[in-house]
Protein backbone atom coordinates (compact mmCIF):
# COMPACT_ATOMS: atom_id res chain seq x y z
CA UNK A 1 6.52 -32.92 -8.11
CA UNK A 2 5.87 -29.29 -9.33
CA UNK A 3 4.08 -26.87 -6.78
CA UNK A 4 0.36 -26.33 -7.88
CA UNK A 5 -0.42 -22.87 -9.17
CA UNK A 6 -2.15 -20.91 -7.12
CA UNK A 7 -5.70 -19.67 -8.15
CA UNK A 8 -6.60 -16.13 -7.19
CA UNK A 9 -10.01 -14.49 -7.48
CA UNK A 10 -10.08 -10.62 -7.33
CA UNK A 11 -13.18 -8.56 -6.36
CA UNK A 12 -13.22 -4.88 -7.24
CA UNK A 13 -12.97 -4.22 -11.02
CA UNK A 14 -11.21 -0.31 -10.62
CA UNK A 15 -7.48 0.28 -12.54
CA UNK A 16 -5.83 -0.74 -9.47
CA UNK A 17 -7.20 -4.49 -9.88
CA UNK A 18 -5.83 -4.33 -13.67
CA UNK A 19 -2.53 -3.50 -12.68
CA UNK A 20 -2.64 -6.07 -10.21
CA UNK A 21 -3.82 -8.77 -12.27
CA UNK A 22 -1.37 -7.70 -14.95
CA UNK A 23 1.67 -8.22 -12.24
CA UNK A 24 -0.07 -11.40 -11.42
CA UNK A 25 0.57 -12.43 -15.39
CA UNK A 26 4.64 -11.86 -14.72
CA UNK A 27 4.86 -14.21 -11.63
CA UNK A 28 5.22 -17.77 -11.66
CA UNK A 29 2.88 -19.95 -9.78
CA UNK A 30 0.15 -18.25 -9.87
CA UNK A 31 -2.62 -16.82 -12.17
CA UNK A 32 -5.94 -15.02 -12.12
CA UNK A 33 -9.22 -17.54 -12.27
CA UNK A 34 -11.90 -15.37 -11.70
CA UNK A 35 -13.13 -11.84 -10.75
CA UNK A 36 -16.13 -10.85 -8.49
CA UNK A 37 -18.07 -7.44 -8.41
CA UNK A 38 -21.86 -6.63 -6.93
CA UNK A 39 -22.16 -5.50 -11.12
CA UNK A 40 -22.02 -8.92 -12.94
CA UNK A 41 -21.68 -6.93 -16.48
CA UNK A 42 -18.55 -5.12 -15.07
CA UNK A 43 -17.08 -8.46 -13.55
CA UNK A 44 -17.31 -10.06 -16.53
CA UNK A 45 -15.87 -7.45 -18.54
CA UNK A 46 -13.16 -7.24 -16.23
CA UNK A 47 -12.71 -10.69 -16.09
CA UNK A 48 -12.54 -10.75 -20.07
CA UNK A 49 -9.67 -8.28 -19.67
CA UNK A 50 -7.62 -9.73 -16.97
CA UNK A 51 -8.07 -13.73 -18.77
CA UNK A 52 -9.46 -15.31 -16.15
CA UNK A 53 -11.81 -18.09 -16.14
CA UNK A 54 -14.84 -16.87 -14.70
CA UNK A 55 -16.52 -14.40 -12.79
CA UNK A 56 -19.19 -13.91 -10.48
CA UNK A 57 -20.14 -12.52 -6.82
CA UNK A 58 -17.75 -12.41 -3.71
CA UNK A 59 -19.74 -15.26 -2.13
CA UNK A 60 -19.51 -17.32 -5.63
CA UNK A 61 -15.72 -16.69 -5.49
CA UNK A 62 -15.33 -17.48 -1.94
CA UNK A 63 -17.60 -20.90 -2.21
CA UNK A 64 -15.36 -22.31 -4.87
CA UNK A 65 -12.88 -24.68 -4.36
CA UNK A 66 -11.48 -23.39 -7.70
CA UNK A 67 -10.70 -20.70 -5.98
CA UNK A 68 -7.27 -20.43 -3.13
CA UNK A 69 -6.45 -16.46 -2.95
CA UNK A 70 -8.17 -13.32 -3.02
CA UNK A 71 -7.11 -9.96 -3.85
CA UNK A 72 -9.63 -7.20 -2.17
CA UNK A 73 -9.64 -3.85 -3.70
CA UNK A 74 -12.86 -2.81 -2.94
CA UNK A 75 -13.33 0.80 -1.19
CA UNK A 76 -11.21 0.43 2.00
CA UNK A 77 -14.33 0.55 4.19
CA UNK A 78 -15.34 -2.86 2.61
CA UNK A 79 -12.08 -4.43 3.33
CA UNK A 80 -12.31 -5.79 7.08
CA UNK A 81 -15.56 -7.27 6.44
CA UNK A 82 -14.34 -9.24 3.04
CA UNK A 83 -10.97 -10.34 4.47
CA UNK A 84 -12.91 -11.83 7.52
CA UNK A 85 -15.39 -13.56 4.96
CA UNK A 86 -12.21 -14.65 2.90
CA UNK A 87 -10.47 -16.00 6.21
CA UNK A 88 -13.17 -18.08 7.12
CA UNK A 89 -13.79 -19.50 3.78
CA UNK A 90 -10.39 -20.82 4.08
CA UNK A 91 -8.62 -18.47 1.70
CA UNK A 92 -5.09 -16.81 1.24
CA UNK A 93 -5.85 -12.88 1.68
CA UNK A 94 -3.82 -9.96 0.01
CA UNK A 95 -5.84 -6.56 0.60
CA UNK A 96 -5.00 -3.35 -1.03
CA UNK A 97 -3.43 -0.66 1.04
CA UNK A 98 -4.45 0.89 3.79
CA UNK A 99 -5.43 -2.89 4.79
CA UNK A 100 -8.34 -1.81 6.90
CA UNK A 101 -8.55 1.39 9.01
CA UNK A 102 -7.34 0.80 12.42
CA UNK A 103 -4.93 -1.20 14.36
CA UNK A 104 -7.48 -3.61 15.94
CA UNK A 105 -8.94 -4.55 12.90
CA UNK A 106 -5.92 -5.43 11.30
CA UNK A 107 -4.99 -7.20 14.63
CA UNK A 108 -8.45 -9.05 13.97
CA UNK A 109 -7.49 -10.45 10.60
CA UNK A 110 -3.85 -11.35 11.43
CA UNK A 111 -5.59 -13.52 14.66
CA UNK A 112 -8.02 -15.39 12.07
CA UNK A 113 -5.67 -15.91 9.79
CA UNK A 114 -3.15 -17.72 12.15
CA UNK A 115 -5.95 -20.12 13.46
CA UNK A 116 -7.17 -20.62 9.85
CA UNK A 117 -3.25 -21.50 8.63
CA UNK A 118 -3.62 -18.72 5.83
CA UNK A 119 -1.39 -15.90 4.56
CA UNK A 120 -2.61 -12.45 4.87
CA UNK A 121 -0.70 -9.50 3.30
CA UNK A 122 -1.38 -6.32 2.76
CA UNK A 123 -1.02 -4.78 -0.70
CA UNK A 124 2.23 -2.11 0.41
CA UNK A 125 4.06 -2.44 -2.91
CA UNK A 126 6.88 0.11 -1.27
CA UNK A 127 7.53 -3.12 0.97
CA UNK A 128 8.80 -5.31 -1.66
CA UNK A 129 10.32 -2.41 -3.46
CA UNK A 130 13.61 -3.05 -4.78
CA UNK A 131 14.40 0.58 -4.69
CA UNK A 132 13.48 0.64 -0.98
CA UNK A 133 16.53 -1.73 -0.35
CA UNK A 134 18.85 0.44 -2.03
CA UNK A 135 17.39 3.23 0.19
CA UNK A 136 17.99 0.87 3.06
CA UNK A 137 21.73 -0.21 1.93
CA UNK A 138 22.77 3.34 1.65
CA UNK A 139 21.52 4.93 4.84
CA UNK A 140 24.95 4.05 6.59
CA UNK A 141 26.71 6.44 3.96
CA UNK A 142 25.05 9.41 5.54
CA UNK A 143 26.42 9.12 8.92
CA UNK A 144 24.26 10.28 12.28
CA UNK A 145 20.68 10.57 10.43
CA UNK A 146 19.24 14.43 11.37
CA UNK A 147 16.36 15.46 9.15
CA UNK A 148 14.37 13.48 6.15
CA UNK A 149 11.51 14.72 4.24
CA UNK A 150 9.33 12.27 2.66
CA UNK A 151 6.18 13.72 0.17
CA UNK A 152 3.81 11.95 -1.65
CA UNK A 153 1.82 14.48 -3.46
CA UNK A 154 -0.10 14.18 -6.23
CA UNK A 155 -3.56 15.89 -7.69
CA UNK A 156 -6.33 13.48 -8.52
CA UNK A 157 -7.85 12.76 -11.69
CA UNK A 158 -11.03 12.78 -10.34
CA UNK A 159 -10.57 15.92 -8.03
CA UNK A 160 -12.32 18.34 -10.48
CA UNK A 161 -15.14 16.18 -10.20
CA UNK A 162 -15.27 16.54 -6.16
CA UNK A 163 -15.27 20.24 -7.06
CA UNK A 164 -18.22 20.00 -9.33
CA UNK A 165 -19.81 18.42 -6.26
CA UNK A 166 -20.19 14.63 -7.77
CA UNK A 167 -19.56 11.73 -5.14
CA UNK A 168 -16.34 10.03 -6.07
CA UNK A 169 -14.98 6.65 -4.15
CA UNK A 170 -11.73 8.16 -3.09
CA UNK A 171 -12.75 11.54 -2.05
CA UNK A 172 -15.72 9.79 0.05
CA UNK A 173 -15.93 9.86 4.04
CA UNK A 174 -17.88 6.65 4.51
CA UNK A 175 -15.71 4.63 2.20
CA UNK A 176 -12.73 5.56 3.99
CA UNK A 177 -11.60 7.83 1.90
CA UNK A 178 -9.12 10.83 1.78
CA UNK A 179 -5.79 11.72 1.22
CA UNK A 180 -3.93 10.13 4.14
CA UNK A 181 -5.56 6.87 3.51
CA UNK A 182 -4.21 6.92 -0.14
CA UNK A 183 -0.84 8.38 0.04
CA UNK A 184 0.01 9.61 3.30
CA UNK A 185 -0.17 5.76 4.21
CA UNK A 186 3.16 5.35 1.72
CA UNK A 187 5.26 7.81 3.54
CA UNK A 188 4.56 6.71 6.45
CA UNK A 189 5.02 3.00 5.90
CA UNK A 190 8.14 3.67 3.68
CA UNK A 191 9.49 5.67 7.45
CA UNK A 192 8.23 3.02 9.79
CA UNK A 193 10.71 0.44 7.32
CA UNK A 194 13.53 2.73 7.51
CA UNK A 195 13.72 4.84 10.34
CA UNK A 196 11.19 2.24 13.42
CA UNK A 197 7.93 3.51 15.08
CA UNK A 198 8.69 7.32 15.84
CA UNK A 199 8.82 9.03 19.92
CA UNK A 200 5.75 11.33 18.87
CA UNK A 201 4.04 13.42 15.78
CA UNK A 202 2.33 16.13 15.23
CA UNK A 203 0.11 16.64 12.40
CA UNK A 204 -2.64 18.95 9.65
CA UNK A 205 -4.71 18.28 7.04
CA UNK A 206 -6.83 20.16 4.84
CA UNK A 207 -10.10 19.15 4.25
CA UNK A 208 -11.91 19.20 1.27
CA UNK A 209 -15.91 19.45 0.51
CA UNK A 210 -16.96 15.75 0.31
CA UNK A 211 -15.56 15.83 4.27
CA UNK A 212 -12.50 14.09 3.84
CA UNK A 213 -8.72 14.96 4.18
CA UNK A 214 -7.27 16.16 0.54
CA UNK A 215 -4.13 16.77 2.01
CA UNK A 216 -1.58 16.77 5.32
CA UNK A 217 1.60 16.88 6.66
CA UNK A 218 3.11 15.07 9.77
CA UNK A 219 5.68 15.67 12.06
CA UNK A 220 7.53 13.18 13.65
CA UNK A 221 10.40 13.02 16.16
CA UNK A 222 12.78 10.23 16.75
CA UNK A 223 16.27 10.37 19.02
CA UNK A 224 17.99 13.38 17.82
CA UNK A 225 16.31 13.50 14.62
CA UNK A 226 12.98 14.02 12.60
CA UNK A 227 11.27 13.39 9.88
CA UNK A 228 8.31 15.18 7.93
CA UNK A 229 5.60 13.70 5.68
CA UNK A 230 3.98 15.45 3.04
CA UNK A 231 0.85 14.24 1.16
CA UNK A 232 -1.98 15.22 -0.77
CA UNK A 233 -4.60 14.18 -3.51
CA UNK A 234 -5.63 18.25 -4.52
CA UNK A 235 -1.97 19.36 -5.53
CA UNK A 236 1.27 18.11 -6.92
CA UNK A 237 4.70 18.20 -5.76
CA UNK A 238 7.95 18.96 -8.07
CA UNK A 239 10.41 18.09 -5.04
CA UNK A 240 11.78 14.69 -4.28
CA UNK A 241 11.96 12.93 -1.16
CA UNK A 242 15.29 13.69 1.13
CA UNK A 243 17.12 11.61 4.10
CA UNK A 244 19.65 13.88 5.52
CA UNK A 245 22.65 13.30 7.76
CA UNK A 246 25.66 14.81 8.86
CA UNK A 247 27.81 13.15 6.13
CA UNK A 248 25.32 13.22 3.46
CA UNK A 249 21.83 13.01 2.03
CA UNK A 250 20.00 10.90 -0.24
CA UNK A 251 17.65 12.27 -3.05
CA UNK A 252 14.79 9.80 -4.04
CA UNK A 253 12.83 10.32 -6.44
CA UNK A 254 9.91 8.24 -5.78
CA UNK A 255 9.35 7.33 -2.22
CA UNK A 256 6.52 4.60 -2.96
CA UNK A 257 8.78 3.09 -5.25
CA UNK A 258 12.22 4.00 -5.99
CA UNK A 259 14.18 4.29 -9.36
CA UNK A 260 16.63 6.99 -8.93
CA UNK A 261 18.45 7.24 -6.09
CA UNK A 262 21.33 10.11 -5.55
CA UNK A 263 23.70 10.06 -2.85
CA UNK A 264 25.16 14.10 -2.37
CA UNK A 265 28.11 14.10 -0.08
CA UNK A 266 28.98 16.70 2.66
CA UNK A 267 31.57 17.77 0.29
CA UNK A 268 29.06 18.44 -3.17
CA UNK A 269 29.76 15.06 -4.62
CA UNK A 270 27.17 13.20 -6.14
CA UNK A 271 26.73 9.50 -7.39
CA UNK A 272 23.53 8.91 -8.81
CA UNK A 273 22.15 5.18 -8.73
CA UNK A 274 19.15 3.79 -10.77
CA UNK A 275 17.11 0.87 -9.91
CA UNK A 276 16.45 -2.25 -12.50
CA UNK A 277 12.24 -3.01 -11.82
CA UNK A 278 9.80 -4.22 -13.69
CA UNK A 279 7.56 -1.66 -15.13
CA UNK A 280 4.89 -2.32 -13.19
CA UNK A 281 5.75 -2.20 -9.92
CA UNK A 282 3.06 -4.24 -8.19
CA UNK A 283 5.34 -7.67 -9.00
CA UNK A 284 7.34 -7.89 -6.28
CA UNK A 285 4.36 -8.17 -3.64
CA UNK A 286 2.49 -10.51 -6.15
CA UNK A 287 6.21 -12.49 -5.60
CA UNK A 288 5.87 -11.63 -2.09
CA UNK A 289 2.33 -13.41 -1.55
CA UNK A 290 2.96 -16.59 -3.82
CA UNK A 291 6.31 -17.30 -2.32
CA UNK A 292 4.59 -17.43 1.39
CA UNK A 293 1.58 -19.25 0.34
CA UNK A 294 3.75 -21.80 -2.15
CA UNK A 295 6.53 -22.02 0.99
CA UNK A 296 4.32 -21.67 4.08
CA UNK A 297 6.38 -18.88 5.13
CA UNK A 298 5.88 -16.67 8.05
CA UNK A 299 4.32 -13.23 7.44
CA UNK A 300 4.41 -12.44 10.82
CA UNK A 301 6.89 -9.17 10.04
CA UNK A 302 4.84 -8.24 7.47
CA UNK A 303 2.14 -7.84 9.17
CA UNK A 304 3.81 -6.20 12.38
CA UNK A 305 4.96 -3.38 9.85
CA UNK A 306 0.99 -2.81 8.44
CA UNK A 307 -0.02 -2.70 12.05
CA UNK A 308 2.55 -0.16 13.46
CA UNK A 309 1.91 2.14 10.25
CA UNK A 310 -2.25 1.50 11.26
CA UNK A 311 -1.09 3.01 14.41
CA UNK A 312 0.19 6.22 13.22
CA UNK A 313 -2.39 6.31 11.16
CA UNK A 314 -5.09 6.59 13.82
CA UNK A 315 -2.61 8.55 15.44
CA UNK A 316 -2.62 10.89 12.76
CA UNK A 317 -6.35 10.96 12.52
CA UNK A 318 -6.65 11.95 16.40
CA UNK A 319 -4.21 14.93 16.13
CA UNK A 320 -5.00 15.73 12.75
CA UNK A 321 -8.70 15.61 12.07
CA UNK A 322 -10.34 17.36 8.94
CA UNK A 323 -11.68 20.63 9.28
């Protein structure tokens, strides 16, 4: 007997939940069968553009029995409040990165989920990166690890609108908003995979009008080695991410996700590797949450590494608030 496909209802109707839905089309077992929003014009539009069946409010969604999954990418202030609702309404939870905003809260969810026997993932595409497990395969070629330097830096879109003094989601305070919570939250979940939960940090940030961090940079130390973080939503970086040791170091060119990877020996070799992924690189945690639910699989170390990067986080945010 064939497993049943599993039905997944989105709320949130920004690019993000295209993408998603789109990554949900190239995965077997399970499809897209409705989308919610407050604005029933823009869920149904969205829903008209992502194929699925229906659409309607969160609580429509979450009364359904049409409906087994949902995917939350609403503003990340929204998303301990919906995943709770989701939990309880006896639903399989993926919520977009940062999950919520502190340690507890996630700590919360993962509790409720456990007693209601559902999956809960958070949305960390560099997770289920196949370019991350190249990263991970080579590290051993770069004998005693010394110094990396991961950046995630990129200007917004919408940043000249911040400037003009407009209220956008991302660059909002009481949505959760800010640079950390958008990138930095890569970096340092892409170093808490590779490299454990660091000794210390230090950390700045730059704050921009609308009161939130537009950029930062972190410090962290581990045993005879550090690592720095760069990130930022109000300028772009040309340089690519580094791991260095004292036999080699690794260029990457994309530490949220991974396609060229170049190992440069102590000596000036250099052997350059690229990584085979689907275009859109949201698939493999759409694989990710299907293959748990489908399996009943344990996301227990999933959800360890969200927590311990919600740490640093907060940890962050105490040493580095925005001025």
């Amino acid at each position: 007997m064939s497993t049943p496909e599993i039905r997944l209802a989105t709320t949130g109707t920004s690019v993000i939940t295209s993408t998603f839905a789109d990554a949900v089309s190239q995965v077997d077992g399970i499809r897209i069968e409705a989308v919610s929003s407050r604005d029933g014009e823009r869920a149904a539009a969205k829903a008209a553009e992502c194929g699925a069946n229906w659409s309607g409010t969160y609580d429509d969604v979450l009364a359904s029995p049409l409906v087994d999954a949902v995917y939350i990418a609403s503003p990340n202030s929204a998303h301990h409040a919906q995943a709770l609702r989701a939990i309880a309404a006896g639903k399989h939870v993926i919520v977009e990165k940062p999950a919520v905003t502190t340690e507890a809260e996630w700590a919360e969810l993962v509790e409720r989920a456990r007693q209601a026997d559902v999956v809960l993932l958070e949305a960390m595409r560099t997770e289920y990166d196949p370019g991350m497990d190249l990263v991970r395969s080579l590290l051993a070629d770069l004998g005693r690890l010394r110094h990396a330097s991961l950046r995630y830096e990129k200007q917004s879109s919408r940043y000249a609108k911040v400037l003009a003094g407009e209220r956008v989601n991302m660059f909002d305070p009481a949505l959760a908003g800010g640079a950390l919570n958008d990138l930095g939250v890569y970096c340092l979940h892409a170093m808490v995979m590779l490299f454990g939960v660091p000794d210390g940090l230090a950390a700045a940030s730059v704050g921009v009008s609308s009161g939130v961090d537009g950029a930062g940079t972190v410090l962290a130390r581990y045993p005879g080695f550090v690592v720095d973080l760069s990130y930022s939503k109000i300028s772009s970086s040309a340089i690519a991410s580094e791991i260095q040791g004292e036999e080699g170091t690794l260029v990457i060119d994309d530490i949220a996700a991974p396609r060229s990877v170049e190992l440069v020996g102590i000596d000036g070799s250099r052997v350059r590797h690229d990584v085979e992924a689907p275009e859109n690189p949201l698939v493999h945690e759409v694989r990710r949450f299907a293959e748990l639910i489908a399996s009943g699989g344990d996301a227990s170390a999933d959800q360890r590494l969200t927590g311990q990067t919600l740490r640093l986080i907060e940890e962050v945010r105490r040493v580095a608030p925005v001025v």
